[in-house]
N, C-alpha and C. Protein backbone atom coordinates (compact mmCIF):
# COMPACT_ATOMS: atom_id res chain seq x y z
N UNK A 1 32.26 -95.59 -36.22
CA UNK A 1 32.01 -95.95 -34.84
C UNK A 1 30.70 -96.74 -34.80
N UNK A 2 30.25 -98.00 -34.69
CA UNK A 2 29.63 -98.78 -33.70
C UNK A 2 28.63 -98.30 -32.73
N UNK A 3 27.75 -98.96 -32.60
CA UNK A 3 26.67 -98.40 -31.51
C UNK A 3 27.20 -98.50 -29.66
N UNK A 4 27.88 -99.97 -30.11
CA UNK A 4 28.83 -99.85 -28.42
C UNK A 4 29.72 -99.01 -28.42
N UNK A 5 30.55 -98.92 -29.58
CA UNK A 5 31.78 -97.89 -29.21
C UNK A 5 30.90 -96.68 -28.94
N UNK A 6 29.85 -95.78 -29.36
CA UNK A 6 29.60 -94.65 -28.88
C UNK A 6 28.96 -94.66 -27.63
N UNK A 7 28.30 -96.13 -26.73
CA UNK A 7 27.77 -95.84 -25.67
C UNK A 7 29.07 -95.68 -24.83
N UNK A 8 30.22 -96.73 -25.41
CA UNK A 8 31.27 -96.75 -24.50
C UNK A 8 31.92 -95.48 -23.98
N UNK A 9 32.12 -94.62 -25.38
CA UNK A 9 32.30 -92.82 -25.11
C UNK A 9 31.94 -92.36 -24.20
N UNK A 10 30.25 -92.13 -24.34
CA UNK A 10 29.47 -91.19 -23.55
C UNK A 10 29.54 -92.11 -22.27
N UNK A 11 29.33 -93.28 -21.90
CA UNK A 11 30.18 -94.07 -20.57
C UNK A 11 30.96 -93.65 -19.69
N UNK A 12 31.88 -92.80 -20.40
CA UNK A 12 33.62 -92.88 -19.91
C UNK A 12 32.72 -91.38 -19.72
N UNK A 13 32.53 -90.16 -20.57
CA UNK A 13 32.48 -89.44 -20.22
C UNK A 13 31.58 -88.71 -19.12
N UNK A 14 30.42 -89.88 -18.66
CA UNK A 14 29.83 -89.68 -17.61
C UNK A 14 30.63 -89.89 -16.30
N UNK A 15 31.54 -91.37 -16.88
CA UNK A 15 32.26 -91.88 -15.31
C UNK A 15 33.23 -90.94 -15.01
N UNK A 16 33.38 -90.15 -15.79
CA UNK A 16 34.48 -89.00 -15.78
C UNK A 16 33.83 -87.88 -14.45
N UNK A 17 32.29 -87.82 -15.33
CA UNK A 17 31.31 -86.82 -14.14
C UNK A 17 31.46 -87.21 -12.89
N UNK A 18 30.89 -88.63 -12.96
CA UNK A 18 31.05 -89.61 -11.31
C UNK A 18 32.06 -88.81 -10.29
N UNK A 19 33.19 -89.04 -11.25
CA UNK A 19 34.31 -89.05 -10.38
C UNK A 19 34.95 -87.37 -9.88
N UNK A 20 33.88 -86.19 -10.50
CA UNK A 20 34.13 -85.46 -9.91
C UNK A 20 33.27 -84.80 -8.99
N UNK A 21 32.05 -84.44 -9.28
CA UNK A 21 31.25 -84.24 -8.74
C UNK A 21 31.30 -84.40 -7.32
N UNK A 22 32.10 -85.40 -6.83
CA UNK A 22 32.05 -85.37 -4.86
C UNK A 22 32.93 -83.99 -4.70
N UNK A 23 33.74 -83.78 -5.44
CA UNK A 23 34.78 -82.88 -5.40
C UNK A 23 33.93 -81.19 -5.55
N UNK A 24 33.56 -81.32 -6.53
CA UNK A 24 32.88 -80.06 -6.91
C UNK A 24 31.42 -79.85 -5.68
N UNK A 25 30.84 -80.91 -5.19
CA UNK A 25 29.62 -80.72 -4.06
C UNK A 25 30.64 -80.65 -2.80
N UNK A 26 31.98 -80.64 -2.09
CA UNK A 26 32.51 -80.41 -1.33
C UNK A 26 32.84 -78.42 -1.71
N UNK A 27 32.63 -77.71 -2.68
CA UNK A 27 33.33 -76.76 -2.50
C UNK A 27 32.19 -76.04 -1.55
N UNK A 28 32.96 -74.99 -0.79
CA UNK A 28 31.68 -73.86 -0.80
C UNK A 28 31.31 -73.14 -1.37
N UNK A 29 30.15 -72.11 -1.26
CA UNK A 29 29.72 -71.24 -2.34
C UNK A 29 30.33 -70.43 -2.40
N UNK A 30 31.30 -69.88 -1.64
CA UNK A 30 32.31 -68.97 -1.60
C UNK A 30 33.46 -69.37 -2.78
N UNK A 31 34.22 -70.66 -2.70
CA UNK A 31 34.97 -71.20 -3.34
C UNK A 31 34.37 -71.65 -5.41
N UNK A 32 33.04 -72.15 -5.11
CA UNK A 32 32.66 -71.97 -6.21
C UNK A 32 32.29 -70.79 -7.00
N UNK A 33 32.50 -69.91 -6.81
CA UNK A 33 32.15 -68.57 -7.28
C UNK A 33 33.27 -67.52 -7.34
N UNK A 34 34.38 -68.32 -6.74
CA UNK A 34 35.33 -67.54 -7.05
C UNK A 34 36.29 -67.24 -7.84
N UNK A 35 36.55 -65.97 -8.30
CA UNK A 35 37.05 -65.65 -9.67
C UNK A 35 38.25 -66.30 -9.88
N UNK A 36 38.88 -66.62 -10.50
CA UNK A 36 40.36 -66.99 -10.81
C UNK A 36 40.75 -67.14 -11.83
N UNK A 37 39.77 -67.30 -13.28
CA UNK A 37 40.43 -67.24 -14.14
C UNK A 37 40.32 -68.42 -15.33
N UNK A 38 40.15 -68.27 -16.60
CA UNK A 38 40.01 -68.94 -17.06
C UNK A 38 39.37 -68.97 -18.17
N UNK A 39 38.31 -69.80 -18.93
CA UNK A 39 37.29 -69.35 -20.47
C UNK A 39 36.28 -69.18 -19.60
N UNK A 40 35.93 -69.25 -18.57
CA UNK A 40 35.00 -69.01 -17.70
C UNK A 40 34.97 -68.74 -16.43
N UNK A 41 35.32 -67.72 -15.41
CA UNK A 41 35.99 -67.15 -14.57
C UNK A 41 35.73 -67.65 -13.25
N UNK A 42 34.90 -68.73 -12.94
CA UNK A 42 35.06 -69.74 -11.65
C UNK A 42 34.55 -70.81 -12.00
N UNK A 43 34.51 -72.00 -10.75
CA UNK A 43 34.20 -72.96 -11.18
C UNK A 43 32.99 -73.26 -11.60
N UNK A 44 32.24 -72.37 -10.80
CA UNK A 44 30.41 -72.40 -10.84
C UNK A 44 30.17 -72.66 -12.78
N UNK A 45 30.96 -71.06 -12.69
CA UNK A 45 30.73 -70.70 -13.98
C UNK A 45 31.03 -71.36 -15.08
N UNK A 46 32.20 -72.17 -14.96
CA UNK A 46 32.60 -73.77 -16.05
C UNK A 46 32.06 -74.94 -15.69
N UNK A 47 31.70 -75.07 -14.85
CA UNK A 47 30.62 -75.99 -15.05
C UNK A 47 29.56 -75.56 -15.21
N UNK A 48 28.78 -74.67 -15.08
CA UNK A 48 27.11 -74.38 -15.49
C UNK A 48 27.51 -74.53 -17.06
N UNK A 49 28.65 -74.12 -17.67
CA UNK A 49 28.38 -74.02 -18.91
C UNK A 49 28.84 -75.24 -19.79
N UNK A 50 29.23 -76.27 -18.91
CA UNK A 50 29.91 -78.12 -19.22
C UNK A 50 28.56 -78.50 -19.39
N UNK A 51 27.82 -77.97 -18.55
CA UNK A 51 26.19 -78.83 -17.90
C UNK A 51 25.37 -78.20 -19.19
N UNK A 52 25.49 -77.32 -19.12
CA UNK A 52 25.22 -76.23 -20.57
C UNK A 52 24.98 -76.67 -21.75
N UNK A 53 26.46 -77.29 -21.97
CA UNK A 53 26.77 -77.10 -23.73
C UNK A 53 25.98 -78.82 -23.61
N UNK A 54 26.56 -79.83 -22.85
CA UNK A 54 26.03 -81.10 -22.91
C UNK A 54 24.39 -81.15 -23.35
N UNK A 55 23.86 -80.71 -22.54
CA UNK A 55 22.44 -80.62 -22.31
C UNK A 55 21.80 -80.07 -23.97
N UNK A 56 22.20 -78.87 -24.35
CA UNK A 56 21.65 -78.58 -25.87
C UNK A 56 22.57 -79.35 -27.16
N UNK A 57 23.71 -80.52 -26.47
CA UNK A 57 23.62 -81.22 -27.61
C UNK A 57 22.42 -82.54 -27.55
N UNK A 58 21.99 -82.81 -26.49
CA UNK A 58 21.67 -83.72 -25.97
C UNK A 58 19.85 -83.21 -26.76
N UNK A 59 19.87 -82.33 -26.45
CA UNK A 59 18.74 -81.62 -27.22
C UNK A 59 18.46 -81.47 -29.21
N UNK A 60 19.51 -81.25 -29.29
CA UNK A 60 20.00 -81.47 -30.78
C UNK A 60 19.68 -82.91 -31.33
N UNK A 61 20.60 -83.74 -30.51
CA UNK A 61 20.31 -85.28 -30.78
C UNK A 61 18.95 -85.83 -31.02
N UNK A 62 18.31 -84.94 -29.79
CA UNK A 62 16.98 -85.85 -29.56
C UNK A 62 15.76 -85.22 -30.72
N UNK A 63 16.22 -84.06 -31.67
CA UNK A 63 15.67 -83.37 -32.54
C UNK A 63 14.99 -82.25 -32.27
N UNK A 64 15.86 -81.68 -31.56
CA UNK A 64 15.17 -80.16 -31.04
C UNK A 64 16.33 -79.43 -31.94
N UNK A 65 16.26 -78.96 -33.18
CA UNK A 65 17.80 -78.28 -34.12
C UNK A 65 17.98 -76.81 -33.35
N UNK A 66 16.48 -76.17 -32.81
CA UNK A 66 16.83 -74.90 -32.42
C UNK A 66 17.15 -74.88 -30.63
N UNK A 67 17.51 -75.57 -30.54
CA UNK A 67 17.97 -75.56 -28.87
C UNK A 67 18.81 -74.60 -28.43
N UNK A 68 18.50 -74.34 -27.11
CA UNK A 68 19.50 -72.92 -26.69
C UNK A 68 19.63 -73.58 -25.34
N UNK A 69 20.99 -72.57 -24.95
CA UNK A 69 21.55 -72.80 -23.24
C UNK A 69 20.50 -72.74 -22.73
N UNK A 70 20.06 -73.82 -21.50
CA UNK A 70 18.88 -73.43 -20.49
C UNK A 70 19.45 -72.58 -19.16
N UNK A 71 18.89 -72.40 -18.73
CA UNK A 71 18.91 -71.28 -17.70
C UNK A 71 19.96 -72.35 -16.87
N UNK A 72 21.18 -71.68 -15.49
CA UNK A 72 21.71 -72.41 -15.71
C UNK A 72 21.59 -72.38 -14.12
N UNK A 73 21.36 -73.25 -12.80
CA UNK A 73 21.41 -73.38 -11.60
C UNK A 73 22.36 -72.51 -11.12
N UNK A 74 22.20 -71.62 -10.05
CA UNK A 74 23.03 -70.95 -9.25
C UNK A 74 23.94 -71.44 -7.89
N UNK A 75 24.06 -72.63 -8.19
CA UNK A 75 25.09 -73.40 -7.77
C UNK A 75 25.47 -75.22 -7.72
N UNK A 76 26.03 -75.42 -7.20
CA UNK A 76 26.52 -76.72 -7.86
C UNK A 76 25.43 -77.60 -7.25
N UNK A 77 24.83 -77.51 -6.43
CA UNK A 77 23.88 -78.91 -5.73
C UNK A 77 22.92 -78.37 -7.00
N UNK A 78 22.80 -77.67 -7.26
CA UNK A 78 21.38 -77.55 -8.32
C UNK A 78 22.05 -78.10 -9.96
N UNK A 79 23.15 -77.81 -10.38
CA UNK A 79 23.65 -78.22 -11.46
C UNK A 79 23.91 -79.74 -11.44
N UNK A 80 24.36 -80.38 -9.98
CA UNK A 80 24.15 -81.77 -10.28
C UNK A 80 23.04 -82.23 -10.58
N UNK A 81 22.18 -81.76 -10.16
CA UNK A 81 20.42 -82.40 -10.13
C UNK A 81 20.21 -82.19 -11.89
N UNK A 82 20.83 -81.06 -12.56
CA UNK A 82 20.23 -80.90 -13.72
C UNK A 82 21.09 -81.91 -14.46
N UNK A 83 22.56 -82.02 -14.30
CA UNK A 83 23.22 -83.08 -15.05
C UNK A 83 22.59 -84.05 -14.63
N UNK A 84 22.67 -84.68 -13.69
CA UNK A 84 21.96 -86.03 -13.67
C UNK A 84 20.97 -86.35 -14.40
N UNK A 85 19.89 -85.51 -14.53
CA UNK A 85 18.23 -85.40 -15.41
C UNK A 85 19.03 -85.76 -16.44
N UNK A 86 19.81 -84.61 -17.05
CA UNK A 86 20.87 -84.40 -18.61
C UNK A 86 21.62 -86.63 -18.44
N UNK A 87 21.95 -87.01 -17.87
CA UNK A 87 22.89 -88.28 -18.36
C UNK A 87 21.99 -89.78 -18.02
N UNK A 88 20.51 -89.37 -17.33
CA UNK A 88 19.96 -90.42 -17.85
C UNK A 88 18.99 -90.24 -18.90
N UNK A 89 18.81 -89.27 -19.08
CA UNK A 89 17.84 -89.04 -20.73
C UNK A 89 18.83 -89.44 -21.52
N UNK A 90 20.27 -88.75 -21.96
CA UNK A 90 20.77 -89.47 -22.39
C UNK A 90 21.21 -91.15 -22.54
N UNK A 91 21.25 -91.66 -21.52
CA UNK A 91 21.55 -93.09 -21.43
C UNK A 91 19.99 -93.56 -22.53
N UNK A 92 18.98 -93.02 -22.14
CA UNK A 92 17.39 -93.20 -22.54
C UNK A 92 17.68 -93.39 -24.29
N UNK A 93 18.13 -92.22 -24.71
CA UNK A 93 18.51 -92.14 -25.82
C UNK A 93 19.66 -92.92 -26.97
N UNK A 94 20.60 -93.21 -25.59
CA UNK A 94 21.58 -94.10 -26.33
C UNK A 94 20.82 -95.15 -26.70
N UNK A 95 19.75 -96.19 -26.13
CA UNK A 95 19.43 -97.00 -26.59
C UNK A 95 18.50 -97.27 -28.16
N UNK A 96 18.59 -96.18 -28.50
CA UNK A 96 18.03 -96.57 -30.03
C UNK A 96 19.03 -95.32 -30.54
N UNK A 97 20.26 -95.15 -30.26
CA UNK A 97 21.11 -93.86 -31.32
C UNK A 97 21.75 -94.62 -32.64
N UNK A 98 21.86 -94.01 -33.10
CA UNK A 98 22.66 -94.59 -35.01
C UNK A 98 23.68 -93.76 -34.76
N UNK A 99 24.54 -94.24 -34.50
CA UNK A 99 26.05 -93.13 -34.85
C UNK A 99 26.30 -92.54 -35.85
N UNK A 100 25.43 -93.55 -37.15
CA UNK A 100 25.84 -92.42 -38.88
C UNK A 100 24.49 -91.68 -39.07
N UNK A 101 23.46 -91.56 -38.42
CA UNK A 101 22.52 -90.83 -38.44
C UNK A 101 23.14 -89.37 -38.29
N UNK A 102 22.64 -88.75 -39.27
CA UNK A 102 23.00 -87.27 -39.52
C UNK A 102 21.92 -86.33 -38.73
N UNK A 103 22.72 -85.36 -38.32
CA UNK A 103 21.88 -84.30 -37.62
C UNK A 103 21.83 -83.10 -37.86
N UNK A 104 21.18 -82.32 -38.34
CA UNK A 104 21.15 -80.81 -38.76
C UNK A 104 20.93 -80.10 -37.76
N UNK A 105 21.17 -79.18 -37.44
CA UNK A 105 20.75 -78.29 -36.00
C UNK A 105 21.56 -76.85 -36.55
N UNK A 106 20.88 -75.65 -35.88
CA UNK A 106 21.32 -74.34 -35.82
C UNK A 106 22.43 -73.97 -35.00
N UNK A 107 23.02 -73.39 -34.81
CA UNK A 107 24.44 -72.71 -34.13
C UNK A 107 24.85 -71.53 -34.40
N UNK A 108 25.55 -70.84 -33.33
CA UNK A 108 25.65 -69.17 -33.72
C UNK A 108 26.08 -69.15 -35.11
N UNK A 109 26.37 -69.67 -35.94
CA UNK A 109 27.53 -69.44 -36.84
C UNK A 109 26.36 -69.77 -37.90
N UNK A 110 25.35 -70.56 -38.12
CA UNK A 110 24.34 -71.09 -39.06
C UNK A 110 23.77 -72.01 -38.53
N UNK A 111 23.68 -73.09 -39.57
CA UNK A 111 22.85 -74.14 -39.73
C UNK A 111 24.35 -75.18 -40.13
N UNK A 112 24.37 -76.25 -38.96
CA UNK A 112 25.23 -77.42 -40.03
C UNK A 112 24.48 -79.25 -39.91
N UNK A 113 25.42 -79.69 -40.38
CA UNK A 113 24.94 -81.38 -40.50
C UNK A 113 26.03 -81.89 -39.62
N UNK A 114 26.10 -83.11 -38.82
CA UNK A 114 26.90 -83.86 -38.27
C UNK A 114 26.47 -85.28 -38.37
N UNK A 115 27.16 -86.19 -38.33
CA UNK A 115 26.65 -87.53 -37.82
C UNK A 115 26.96 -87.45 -35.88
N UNK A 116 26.21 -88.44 -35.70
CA UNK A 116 25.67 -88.95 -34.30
C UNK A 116 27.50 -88.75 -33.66
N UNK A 117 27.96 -90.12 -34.32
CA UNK A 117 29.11 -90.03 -34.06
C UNK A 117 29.94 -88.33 -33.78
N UNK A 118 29.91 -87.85 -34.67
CA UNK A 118 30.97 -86.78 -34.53
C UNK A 118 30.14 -86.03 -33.43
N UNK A 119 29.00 -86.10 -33.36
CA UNK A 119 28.49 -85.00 -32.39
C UNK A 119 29.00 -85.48 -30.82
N UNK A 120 29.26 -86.99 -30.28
CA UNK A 120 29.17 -87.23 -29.56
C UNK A 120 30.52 -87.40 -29.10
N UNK A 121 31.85 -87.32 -30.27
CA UNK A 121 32.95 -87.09 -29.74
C UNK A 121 33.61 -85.87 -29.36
N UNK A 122 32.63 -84.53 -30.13
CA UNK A 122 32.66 -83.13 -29.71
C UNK A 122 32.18 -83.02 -28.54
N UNK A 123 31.42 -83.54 -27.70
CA UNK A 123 30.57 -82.63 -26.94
C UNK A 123 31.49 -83.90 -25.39
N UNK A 124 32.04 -85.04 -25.98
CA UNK A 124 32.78 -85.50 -24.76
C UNK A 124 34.39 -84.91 -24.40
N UNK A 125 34.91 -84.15 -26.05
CA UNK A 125 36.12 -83.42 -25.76
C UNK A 125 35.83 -82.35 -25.58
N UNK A 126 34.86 -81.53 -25.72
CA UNK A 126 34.75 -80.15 -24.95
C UNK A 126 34.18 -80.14 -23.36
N UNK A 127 34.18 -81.73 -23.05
CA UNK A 127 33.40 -81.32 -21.77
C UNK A 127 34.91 -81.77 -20.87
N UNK A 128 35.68 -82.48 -21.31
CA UNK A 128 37.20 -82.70 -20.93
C UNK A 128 37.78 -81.64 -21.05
N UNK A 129 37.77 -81.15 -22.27
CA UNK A 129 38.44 -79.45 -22.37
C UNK A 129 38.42 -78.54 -20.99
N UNK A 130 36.97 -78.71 -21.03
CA UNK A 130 36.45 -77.75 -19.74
C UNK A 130 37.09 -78.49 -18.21
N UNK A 131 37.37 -79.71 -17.91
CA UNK A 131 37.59 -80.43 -17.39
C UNK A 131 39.13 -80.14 -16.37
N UNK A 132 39.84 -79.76 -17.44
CA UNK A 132 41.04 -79.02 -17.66
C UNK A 132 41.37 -78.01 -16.74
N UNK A 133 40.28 -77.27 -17.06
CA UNK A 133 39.94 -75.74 -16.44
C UNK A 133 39.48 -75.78 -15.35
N UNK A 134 39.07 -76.73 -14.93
CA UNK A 134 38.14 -77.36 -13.78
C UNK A 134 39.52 -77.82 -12.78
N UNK A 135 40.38 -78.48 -13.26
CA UNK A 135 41.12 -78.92 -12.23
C UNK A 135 42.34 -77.25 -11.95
N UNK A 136 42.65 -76.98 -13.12
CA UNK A 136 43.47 -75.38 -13.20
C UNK A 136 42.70 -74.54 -11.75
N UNK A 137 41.36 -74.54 -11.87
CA UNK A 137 40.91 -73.42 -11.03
C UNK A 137 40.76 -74.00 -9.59
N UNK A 138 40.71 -75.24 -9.84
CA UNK A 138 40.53 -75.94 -7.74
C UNK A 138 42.20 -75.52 -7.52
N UNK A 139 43.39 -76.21 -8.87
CA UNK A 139 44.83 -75.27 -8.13
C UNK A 139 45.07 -73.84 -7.46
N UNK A 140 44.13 -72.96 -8.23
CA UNK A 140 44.61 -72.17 -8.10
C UNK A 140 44.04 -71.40 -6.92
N UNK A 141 43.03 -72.57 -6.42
CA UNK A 141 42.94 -72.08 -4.87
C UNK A 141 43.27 -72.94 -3.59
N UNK A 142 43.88 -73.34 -4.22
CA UNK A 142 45.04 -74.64 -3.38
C UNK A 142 44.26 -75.70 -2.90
N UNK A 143 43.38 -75.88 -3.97
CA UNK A 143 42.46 -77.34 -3.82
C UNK A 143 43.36 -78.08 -5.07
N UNK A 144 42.88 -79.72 -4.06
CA UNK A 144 43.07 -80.52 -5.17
C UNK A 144 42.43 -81.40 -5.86
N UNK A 145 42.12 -81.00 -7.08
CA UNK A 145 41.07 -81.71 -7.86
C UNK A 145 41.28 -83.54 -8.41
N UNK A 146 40.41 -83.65 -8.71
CA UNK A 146 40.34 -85.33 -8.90
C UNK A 146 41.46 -85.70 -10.05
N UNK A 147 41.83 -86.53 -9.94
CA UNK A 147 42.86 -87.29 -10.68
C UNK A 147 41.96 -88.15 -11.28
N UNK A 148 41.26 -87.93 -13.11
CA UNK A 148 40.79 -89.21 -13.22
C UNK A 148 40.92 -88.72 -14.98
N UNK A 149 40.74 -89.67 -15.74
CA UNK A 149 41.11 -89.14 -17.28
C UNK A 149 40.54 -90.52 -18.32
N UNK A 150 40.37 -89.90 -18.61
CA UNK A 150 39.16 -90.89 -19.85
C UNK A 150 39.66 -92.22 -20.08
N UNK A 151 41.06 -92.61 -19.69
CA UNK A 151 41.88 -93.80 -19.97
C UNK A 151 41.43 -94.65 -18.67
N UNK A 152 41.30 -93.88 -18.06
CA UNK A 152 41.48 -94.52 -16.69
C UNK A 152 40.13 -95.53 -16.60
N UNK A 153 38.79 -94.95 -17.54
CA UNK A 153 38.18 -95.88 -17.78
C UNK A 153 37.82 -96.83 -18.87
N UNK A 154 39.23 -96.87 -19.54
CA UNK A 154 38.70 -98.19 -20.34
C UNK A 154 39.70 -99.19 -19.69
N UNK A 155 39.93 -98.61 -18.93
CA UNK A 155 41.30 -99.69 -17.51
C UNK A 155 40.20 -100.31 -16.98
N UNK A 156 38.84 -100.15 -16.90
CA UNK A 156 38.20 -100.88 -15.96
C UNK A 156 37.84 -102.23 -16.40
């Protein structure tokens, strides 16, 4: 992968954010907090931990290897404010990233190596993964979540 192809990634996977976020700042706190089910049992709770996992790779990248979950906003107007901080440091960063630059960092499991690249196609399919779960749980309270999917922006 290319230095454009990986801004283009993390691109798509922000415009992905764009496009939900009106959705997720329309719920109430009632609705965001409510249980229903899932790898993370409301919406609050899958996204604090989308905003989560992004943020300590984003930390990893930037050469912090021992990074941990930061504390995580107790609701969604506060988690946008922290993603946002989280996707222009990143943008900050894309501009001098090496995609074959290798990265060592700690994880429950040990210590591993990645290149730039692989780190940055993990952390845009687990945040789609979660994404998933995100639209599952607005169904399952008879909301309807955004229609938008990583294709949709290289259509642009």
């Amino acid at each position: 992968m290319d230095k454009a192809e990986l801004k283009r990634i993390v691109d798509a996977n922000d415009w992905l954010w764009e496009k939900w976020w009106p959705a997720l700042q329309e719920l109430s706190p009632e609705q965001a907090r409510q249980e229903v089910g899932g790898s993370f049992s409301s919406v609050l709770e899958t996204t604090a931990h989308m905003v989560g996992a992004e943020t300590v790779w984003l930390e990893r990248l930037l050469g912090n290897p021992a990074a941990s979950f930061p504390v995580s906003p107790t609701d969604i107007a506060g988690l946008y404010k922290s993603w946002q901080l989280l996707a222009s440091r990143r943008q900050n960063w894309l501009t001098t990233a090496d995609p074959a630059a290798r990265i060592t960092y700690n994880f429950t499991g040990g210590t591993a190596t990645n290149t730039v690249s692989e780190i940055v196609l993990h952390f845009t399919s687990h945040t789609h993964f979660h994404r998933g779960q995100l639209a599952s749980q607005f169904r399952l309270q008879g909301l309807k979540p955004p229609s938008v999917h990583f294709i949709g922006f290289f259509r642009l």
